[in-house]
Protein backbone atom coordinates (compact mmCIF):
# COMPACT_ATOMS: atom_id res chain seq x y z
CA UNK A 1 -63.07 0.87 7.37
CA UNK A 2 -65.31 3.29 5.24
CA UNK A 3 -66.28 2.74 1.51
CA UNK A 4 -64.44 6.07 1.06
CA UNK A 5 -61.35 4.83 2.82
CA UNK A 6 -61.34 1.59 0.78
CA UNK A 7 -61.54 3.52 -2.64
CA UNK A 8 -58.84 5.95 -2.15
CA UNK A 9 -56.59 2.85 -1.21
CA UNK A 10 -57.51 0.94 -4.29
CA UNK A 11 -56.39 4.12 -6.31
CA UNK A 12 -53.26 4.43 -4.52
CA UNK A 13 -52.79 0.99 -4.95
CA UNK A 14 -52.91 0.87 -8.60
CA UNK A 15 -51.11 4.17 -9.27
CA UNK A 16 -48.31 2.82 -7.07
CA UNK A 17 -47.98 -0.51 -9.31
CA UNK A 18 -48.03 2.19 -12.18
CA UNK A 19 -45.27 3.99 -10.74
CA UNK A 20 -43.23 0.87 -9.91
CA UNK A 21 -43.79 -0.40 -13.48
CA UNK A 22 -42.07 2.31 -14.73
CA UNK A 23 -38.40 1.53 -12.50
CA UNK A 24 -38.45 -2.09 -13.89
CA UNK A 25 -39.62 -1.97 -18.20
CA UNK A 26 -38.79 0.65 -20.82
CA UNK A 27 -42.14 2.46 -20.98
CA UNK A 28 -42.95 4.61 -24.04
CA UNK A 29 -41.39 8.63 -23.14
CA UNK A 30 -43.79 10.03 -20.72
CA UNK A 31 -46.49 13.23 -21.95
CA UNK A 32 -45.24 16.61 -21.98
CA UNK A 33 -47.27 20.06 -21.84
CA UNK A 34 -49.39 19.27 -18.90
CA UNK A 35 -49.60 23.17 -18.21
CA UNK A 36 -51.70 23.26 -21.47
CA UNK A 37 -53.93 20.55 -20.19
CA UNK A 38 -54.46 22.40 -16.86
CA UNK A 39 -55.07 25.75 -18.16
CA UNK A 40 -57.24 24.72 -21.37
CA UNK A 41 -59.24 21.40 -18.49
CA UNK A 42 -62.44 23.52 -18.61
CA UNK A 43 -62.82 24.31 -22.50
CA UNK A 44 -61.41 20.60 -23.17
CA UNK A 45 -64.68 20.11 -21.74
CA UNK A 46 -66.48 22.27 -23.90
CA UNK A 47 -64.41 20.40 -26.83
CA UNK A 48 -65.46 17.14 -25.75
CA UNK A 49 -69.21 17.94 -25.21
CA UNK A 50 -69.05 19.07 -29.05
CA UNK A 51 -67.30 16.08 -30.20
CA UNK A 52 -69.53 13.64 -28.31
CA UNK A 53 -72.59 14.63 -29.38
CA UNK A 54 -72.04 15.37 -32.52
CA UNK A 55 -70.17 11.92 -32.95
CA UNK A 56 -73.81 10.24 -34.71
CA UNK A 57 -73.43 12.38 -37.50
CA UNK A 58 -70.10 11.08 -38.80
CA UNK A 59 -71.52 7.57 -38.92
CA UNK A 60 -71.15 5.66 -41.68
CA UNK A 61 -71.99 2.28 -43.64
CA UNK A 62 -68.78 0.77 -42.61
CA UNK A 63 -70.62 1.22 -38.81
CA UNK A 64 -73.07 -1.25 -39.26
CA UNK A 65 -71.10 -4.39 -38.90
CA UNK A 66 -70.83 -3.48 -35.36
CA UNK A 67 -73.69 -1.56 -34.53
CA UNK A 68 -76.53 -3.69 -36.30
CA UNK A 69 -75.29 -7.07 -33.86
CA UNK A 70 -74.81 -4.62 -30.73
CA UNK A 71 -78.67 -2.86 -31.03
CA UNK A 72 -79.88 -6.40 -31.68
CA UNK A 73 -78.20 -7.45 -27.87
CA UNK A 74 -79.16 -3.91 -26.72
CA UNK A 75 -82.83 -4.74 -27.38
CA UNK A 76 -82.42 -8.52 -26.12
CA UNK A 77 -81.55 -6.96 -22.49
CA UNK A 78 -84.44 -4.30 -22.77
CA UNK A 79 -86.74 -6.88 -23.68
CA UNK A 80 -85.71 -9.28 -20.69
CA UNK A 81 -84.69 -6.06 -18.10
CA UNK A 82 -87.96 -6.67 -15.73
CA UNK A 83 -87.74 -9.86 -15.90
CA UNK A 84 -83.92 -10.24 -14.79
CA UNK A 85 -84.11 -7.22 -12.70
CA UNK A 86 -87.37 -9.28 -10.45
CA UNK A 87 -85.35 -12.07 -10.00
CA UNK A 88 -81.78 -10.52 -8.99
CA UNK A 89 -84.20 -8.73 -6.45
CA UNK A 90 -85.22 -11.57 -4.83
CA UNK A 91 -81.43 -12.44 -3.65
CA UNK A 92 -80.03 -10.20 -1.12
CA UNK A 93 -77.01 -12.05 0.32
CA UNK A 94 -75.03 -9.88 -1.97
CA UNK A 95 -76.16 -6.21 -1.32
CA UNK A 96 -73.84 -5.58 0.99
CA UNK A 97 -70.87 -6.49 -0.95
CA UNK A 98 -71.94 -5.20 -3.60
CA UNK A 99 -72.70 -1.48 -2.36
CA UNK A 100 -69.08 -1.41 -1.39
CA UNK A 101 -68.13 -2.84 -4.58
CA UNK A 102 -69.94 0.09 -6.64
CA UNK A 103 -68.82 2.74 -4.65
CA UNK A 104 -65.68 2.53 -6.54
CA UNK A 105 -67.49 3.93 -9.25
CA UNK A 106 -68.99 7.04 -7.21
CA UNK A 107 -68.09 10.61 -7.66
CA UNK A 108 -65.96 11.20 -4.50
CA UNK A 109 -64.56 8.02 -4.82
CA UNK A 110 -62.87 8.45 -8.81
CA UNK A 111 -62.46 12.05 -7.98
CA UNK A 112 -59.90 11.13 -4.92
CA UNK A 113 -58.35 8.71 -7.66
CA UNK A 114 -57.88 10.95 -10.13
CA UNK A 115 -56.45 13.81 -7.19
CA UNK A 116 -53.69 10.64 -6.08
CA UNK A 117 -52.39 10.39 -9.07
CA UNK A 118 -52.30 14.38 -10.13
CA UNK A 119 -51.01 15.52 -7.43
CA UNK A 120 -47.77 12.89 -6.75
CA UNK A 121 -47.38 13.08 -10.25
CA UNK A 122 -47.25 16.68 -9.97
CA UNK A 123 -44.93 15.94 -6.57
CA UNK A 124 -42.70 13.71 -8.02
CA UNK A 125 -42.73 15.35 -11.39
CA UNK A 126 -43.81 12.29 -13.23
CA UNK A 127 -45.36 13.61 -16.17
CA UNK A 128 -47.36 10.51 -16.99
CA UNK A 129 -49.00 10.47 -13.46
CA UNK A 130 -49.71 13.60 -13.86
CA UNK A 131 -51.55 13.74 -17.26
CA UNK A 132 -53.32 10.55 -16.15
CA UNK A 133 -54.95 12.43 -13.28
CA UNK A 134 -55.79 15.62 -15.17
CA UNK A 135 -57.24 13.28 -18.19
CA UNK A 136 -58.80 10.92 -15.65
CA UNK A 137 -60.91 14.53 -13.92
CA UNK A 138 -61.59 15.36 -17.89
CA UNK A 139 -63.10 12.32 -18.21
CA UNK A 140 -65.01 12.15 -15.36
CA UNK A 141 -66.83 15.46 -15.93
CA UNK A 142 -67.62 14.46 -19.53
CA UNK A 143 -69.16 11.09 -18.31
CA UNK A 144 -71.39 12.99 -15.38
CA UNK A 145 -72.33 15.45 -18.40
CA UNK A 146 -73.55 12.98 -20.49
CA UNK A 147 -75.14 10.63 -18.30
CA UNK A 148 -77.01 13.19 -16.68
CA UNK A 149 -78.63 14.63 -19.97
CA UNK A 150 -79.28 11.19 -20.89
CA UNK A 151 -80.70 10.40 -17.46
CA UNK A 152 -83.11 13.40 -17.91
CA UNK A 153 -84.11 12.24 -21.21
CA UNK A 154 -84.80 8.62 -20.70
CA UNK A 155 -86.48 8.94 -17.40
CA UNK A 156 -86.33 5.17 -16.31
CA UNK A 157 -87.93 3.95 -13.63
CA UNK A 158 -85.31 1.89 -10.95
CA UNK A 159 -85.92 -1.89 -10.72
CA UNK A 160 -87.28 -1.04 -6.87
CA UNK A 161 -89.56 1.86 -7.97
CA UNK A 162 -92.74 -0.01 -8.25
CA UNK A 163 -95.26 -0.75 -10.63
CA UNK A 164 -93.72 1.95 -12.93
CA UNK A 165 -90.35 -0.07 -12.68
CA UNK A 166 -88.05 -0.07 -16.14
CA UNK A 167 -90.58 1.60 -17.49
CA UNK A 168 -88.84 4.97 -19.74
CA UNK A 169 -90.33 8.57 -19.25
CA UNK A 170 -91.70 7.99 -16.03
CA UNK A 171 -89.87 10.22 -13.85
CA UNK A 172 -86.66 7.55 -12.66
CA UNK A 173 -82.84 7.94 -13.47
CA UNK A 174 -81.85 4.61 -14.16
CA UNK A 175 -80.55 4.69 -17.59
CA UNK A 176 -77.96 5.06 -17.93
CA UNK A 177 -76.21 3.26 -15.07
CA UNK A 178 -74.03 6.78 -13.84
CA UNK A 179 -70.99 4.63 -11.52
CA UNK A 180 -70.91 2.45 -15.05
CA UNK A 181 -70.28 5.03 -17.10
CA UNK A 182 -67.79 7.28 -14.37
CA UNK A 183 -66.09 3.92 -13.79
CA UNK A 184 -65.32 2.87 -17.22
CA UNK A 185 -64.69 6.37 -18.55
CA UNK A 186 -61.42 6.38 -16.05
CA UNK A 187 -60.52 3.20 -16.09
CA UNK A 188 -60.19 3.36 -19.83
CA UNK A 189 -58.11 6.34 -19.80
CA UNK A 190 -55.94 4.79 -17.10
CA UNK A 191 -55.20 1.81 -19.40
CA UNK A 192 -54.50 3.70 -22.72
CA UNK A 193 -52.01 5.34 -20.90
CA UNK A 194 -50.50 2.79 -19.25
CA UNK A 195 -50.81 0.55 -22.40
CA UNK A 196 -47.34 -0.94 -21.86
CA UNK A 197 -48.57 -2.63 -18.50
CA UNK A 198 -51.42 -5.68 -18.77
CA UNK A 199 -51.23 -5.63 -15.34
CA UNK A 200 -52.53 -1.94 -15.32
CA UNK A 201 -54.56 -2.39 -17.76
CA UNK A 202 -56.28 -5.68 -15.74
CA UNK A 203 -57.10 -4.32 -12.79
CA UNK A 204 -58.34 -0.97 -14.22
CA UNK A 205 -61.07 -2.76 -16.77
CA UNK A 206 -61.40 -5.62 -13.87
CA UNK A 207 -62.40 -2.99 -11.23
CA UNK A 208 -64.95 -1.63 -13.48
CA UNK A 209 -66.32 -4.19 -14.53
CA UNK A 210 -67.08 -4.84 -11.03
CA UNK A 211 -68.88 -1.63 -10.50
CA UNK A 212 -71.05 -2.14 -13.39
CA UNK A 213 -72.08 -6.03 -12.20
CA UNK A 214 -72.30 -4.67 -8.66
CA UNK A 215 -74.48 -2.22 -9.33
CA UNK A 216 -77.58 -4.80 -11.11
CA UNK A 217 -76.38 -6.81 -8.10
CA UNK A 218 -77.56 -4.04 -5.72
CA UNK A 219 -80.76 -3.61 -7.20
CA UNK A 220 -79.90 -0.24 -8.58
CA UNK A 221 -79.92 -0.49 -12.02
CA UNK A 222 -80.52 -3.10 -15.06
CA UNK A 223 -78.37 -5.29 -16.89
CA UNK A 224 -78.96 -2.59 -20.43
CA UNK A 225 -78.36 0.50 -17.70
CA UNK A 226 -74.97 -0.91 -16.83
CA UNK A 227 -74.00 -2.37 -20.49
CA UNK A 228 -75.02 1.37 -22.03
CA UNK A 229 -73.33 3.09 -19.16
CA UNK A 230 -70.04 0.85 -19.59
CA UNK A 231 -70.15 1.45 -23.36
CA UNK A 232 -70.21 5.03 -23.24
CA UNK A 233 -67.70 5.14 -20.39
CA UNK A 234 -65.42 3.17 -22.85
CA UNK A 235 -66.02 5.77 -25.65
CA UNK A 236 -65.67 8.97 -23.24
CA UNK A 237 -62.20 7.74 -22.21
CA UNK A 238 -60.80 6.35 -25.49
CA UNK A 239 -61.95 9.75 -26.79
CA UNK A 240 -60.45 11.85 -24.34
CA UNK A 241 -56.79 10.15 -24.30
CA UNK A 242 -56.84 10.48 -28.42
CA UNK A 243 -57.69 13.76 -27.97
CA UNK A 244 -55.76 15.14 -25.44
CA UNK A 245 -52.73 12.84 -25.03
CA UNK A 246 -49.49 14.68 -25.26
CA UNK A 247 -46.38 12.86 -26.63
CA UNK A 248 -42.69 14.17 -25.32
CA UNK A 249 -39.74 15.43 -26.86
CA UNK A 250 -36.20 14.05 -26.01
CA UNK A 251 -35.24 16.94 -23.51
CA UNK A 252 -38.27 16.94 -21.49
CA UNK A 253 -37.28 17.85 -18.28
CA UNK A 254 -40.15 15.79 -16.53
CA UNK A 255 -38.95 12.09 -15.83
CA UNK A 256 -41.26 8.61 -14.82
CA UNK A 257 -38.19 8.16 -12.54
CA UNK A 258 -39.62 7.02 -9.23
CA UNK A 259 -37.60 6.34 -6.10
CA UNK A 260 -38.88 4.80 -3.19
CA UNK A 261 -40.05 7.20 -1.35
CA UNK A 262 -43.02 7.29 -3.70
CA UNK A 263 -43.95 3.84 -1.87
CA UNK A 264 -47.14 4.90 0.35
CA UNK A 265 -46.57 3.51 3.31
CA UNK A 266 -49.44 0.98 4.89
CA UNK A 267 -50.02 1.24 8.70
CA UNK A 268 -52.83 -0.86 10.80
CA UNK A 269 -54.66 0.91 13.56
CA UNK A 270 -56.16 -0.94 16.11
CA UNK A 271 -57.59 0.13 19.45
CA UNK A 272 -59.04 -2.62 21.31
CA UNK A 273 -59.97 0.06 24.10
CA UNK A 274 -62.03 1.93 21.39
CA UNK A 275 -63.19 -0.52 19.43
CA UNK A 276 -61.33 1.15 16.46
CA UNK A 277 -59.57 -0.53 13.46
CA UNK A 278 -58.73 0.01 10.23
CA UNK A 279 -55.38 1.61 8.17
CA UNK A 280 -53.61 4.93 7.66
CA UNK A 281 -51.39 5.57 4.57
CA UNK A 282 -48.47 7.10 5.16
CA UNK A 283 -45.72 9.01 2.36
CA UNK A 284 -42.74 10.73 2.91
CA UNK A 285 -42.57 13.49 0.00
């Protein structure tokens, strides 16, 4: 079974305990206006963009009880990066698992996430769903935005890149780590807005906090690349739900009603003749 396969299962997966959550606890009333999201997604963007980097100018001394103790562990890992980055290289038992592991955090694999649950929200007129997957692409774009510019700034050099390894301004895109940031930019949207589920809320921050391990694991990235690309995932998410998260009114005519035939269905396939196997997924809409 691809990589690609096994992510858009894993988003199914957790959008169909989301879904289920709703039948059996009294969640807050679902978002509303999700025709203003979709017509205004692009210059949300532009919004965003503004917001985020502007967002060191409205700093202030209250700040520093948190930022003073997070640049002093910032520079701790920056100091130590070659060092831990060498000897993670030397073990390779893990690089396998661990490539699948990250690919969770890809483009095409969080973009097919945020499509599932769009698009049956949309279906099934669940308005939550549905804002979920239009806040989850917002967030997305924002995080490939920013850690692109930053990436082009930094220029790091990748821990297998040679003598010029962690080295910034050198020509490399390691900093910051890019599935980190995409990763933990959706995954925190997912659990601010299903904040009335741990379990939710679990697997979405446990799942990327796997990317971001998985990808010093694969010799990819450092241990400061994935701890500054999780941290500004976590901000690009928390920002965008604030922002952009509608509450409803009483006679909203969208519903987080969900009947059973929003259940995807799980098939095995399995050809012994053609040495195929793997699973389908199956809905009846």
């Amino acid at each position: 079974m691809g990589s690609g396969r096994l992510v858009y299962i894993l988003g199914v997966v957790l959008l169909n305990v989301s879904l289920t959550h709703a039948q059996t606890s009294s969640p807050p009333k679902p978002p509303v206006q999700t025709e203003s999201l979709e017509r205004d997604f692009f210059k949300n963007i532009l919004r965003d963009q503004k917001a985020i980097w502007t967002s060191p100018l409205h700093i202030n001394r209250s700040d520093a009880k948190w930022m003073i103790p997070s640049a002093i562990g910032f520079g701790g890992l920056l100091a130590t990066d070659r060092i831990t980055g060498d000897e993670i290289a030397e073990a390779n038992r893990q690089v396998s698992v661990s490539r699948a592991v990250s690919q969770m955090g890809s483009l095409y694999g969080l973009g097919a996430f945020a499509g599932t649950f769009y698009f049956i929200g949309r279906e099934k007129k669940n308005a939550r769903a549905r804002e979920t997957g239009l806040l989850s692409a917002e967030a997305l774009v924002d995080s490939l935005i920013v850690g692109g510019a930053i990436k082009g700034i930094s220029q790091r050099g990748r821990p297998l890149s040679g003598r010029e390894r962690s080295e910034f301004f050198e020509g490399g895109n390691s900093f910051p780590s890019g599935h980190s940031i995409q990763a933990w930019s959706v995954a925190t949207l997912v659990a601010h807005e299903y904040n009335d589920s741990r379990l939710v809320q679990v697997a979405a921050y446990g799942l990327a906090s796997a990317v971001s391990v998985a990808r010093f694991t694969v010799h990819k990235h450092y241990l400061s690349d994935v701890l500054a690309g999780s941290a500004l995932g976590f901000g690009i998410g928390h920002y965008v739900y604030h922002a952009r998260h509608k509450t409803t009114s009483a006679d909203s005519d969208e519903t987080d009603e969900v009947d059973a035939r929003s259940w995807p269905t799980i098939v095995p396939m399995y050809s012994r003749h053609n040495s195929q196997y793997g699973v389908t997924l199956r809905w009846s809409f």
